[in-house]
Protein backbone atom coordinates (compact mmCIF):
# COMPACT_ATOMS: atom_id res chain seq x y z
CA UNK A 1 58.80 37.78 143.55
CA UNK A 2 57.55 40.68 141.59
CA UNK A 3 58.21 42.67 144.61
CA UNK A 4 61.96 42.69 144.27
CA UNK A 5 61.77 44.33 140.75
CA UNK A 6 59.59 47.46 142.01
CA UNK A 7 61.17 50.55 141.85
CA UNK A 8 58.97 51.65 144.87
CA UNK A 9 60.45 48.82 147.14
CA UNK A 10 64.15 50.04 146.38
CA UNK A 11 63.97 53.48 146.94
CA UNK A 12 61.95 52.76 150.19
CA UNK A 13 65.07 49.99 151.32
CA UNK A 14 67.93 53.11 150.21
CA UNK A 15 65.75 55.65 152.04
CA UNK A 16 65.41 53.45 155.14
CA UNK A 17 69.52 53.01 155.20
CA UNK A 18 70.40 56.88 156.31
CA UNK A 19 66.81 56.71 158.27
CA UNK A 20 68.47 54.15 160.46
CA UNK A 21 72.14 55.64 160.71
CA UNK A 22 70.44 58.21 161.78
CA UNK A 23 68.13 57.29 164.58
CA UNK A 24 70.87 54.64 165.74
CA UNK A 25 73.22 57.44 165.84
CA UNK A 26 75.90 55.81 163.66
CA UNK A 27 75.81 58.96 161.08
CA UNK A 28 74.82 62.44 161.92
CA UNK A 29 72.55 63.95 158.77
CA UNK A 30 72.97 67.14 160.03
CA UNK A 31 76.60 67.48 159.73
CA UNK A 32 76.37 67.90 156.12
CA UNK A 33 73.55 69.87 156.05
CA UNK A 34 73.03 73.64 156.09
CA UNK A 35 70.89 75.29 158.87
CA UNK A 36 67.63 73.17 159.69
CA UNK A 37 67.71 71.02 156.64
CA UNK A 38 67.97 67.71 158.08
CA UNK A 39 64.49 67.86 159.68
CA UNK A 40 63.33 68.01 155.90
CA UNK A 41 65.43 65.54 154.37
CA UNK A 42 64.83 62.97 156.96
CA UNK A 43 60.57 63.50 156.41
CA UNK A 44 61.51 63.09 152.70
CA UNK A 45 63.09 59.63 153.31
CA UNK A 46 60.44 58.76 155.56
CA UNK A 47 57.65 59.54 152.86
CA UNK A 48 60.25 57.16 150.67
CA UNK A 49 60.03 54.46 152.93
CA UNK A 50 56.25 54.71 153.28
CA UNK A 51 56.00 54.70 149.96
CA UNK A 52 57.57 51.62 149.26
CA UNK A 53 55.89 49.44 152.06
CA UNK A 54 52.61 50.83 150.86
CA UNK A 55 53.05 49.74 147.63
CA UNK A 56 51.35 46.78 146.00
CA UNK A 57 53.45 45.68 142.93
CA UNK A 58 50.64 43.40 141.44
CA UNK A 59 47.95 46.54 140.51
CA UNK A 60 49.66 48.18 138.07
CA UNK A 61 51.93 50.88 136.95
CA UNK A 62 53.39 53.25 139.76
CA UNK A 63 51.75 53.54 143.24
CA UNK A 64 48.15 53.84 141.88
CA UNK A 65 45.36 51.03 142.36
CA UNK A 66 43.71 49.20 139.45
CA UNK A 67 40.65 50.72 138.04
C-alpha cells in the first residue's frame, strides 16, 4: 500500500499515459512540438516511467537506497 502514496509511482503512471498515445498512435507528440523536440520529450517520459517502476517506496526518502 505505501506504493500508491509515492510520488515516484505517479509521475511514472502520468508519464506512461502520452508514452502510450503515442506509440499506439492515438495522439501525435509531435504536432505540438517545434522542430525535433518530440524525440526529447518522449526520452524524458521514458526516464519518468523508469523511474517510477524502479523505485522502492519502503527505503526511504526519494529514489535513493537505505544506508
Amino acid at each position: 500500500m505505501n506504493r500508491f502514496k509515492n510520488y515516484a509511482l505517479w509521475a511514472a503512471v502520468l508519464a506512461f499515459v502520452p508514452l502510450l498515445a503515442d506509440s499506439l498512435q492515438v495522439y501525435d507528440i509531435s504536432v505540438i512540438l517545434p522542430g525535433n523536440y518530440d524525440n526529447l520529450v518522449i526520452s524524458f517520459l521514458g526516464i519518468l516511467v523508469l523511474a517510477g517502476v524502479i523505485n522502492n517506496p519502503t527505503s526511504g526518502k526519494g529514489l535513493k537506497d537505505d544506508e
